[in-house]
Each structure stands twice: as C-alpha cells, then as structure tokens.
Protein backbone atom coordinates (compact mmCIF):
# COMPACT_ATOMS: atom_id res chain seq x y z
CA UNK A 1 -0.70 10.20 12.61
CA UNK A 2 -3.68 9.23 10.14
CA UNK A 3 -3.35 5.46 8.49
CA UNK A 4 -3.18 7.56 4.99
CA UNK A 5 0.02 9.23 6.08
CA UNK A 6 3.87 6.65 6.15
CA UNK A 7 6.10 7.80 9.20
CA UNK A 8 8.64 10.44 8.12
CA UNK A 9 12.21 10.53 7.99
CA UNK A 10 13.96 12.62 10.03
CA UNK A 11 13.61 16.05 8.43
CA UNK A 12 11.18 14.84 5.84
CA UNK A 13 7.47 16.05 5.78
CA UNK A 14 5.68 12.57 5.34
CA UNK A 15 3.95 11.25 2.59
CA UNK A 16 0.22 11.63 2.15
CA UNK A 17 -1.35 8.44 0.70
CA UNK A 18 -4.85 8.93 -0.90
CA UNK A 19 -6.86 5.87 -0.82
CA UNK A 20 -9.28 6.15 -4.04
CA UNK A 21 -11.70 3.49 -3.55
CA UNK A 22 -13.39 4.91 -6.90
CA UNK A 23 -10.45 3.57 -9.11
CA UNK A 24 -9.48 0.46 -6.50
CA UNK A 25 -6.23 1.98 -5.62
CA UNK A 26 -4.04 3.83 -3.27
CA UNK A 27 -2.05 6.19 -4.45
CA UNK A 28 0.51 9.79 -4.59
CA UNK A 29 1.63 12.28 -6.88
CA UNK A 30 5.43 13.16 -6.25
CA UNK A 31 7.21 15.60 -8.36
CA UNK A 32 4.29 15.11 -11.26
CA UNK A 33 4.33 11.13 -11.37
CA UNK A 34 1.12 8.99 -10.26
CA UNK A 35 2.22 6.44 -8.01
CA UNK A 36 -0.40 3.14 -7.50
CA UNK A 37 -1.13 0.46 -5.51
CA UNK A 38 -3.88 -1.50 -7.07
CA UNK A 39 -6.55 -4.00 -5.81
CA UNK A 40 -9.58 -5.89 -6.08
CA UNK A 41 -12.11 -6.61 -3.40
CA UNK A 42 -14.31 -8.90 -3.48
CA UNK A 43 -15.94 -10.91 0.00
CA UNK A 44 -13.94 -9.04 2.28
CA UNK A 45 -10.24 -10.03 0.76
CA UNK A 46 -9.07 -7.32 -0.67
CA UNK A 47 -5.94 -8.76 -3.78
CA UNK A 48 -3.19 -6.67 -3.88
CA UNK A 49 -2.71 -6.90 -7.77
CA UNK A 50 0.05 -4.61 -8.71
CA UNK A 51 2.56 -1.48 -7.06
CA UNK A 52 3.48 1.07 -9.54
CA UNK A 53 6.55 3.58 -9.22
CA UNK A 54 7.37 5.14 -12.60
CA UNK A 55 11.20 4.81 -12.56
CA UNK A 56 12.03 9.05 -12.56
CA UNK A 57 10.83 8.38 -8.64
CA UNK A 58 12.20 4.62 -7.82
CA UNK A 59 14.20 4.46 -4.75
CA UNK A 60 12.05 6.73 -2.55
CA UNK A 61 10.32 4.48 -0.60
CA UNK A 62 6.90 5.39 -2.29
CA UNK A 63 6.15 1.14 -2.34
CA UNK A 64 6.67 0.56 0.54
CA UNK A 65 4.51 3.99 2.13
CA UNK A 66 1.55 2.63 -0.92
CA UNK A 67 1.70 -0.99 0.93
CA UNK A 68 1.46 0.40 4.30
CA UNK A 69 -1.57 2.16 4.02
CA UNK A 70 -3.15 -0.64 1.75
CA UNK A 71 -2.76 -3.17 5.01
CA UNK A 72 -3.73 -0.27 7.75
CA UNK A 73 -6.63 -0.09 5.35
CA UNK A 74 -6.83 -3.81 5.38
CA UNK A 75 -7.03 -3.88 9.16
CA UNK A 76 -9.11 -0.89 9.73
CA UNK A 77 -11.56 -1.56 7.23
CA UNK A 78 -11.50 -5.60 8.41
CA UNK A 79 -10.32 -6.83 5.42
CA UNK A 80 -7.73 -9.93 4.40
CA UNK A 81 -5.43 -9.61 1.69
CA UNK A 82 -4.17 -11.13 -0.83
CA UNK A 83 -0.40 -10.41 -2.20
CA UNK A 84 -1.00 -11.07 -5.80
CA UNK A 85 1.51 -8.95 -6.33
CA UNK A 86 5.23 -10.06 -5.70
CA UNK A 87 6.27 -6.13 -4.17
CA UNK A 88 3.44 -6.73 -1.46
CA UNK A 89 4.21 -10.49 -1.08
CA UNK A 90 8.03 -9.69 -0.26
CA UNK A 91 7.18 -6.65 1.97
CA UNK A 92 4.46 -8.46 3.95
CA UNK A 93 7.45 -11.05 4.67
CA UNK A 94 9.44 -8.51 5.87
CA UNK A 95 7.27 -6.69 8.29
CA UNK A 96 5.58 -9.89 10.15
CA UNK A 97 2.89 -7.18 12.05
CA UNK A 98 0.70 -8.17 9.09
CA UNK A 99 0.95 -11.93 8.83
CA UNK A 100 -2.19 -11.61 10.39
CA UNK A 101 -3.99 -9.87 7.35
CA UNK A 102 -3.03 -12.98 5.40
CA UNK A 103 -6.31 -14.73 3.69
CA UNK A 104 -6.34 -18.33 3.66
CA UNK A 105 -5.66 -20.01 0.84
C-alpha cells in the first residue's frame, strides 16, 4: 500500500490521497466535495494549519485518512510537524506512532 492511499475498511475500496505540493495541501474529491489538509513548510517543519471536510461528507473518516498521509509524508519526506491545527493536534495524541514527528518547540 502507497503512503497516499488510508487502509480500507472491510469491503471498502480505500481512499486515494493526492498530495499537491503546488497548493501546500493534501487532499480528495468524494462524491464532488474537495477535501484539504493544509500546510506550510518552511526549514524542514512542515505546520499543519487547517483540515477541511465540507459537512455533506463529515463522518467518513476523510480527516483522519488527510492526516495520515500528511505525517507518512512527514516521515518519508524527513520532515517535523507542527499541529497548528487542533484536528491534527488531537489525532496525533491519539495515534502515539507519530510523537516522533513532533518539532520542538
């Protein structure tokens, strides 16, 4: 499984992530609406600034699939974040694996 792809449910084709480092953001379409994760990188730390889910999709998991291939980008690419934004805050508490990825304040 590529880093751009979030494990699938059982039964459920996974997600494909796009990472557009044009526009500073990961991201996927589902059923017509633009899903985001944004940053900024600058130095090497790469700020998580802000997760975007338009509500007609909520609930799906998207977030959480757009934060996990953010920080396997993060690692891969040998970056350290920073969780500006609360979503990737509260999920990187959740999911210890990428404490790690944490830049130092």
């Amino acid at each position: 499984m590529s880093s751009d792809q979030a494990p699938a449910a059982a039964g459920v084709a996974p997600r494909t992530v796009r990472h557009n480092a044009a526009a500073s953001r990961f991201e996927v379409t589902e059923d017509g609406h633009l899903c985001v994760l944004d940053y900024v990188l600058s130095g090497g730390i790469a700020a998580f600034t802000h997760t975007g889910v338009p509500a007609p999709v909520g609930g799906r998991g998207i977030a959480a699939d757009l934060v996990r291939a953010g920080l396997d980008t993060a690692r891969t690419q040998g970056w350290r974040v920073q969780a500006v934004c609360s979503y990737v805050a509260a999920y990187m508490q959740r999911h210890p694996e990428y404490q790690d990825l944490l830049a130092a304040d």
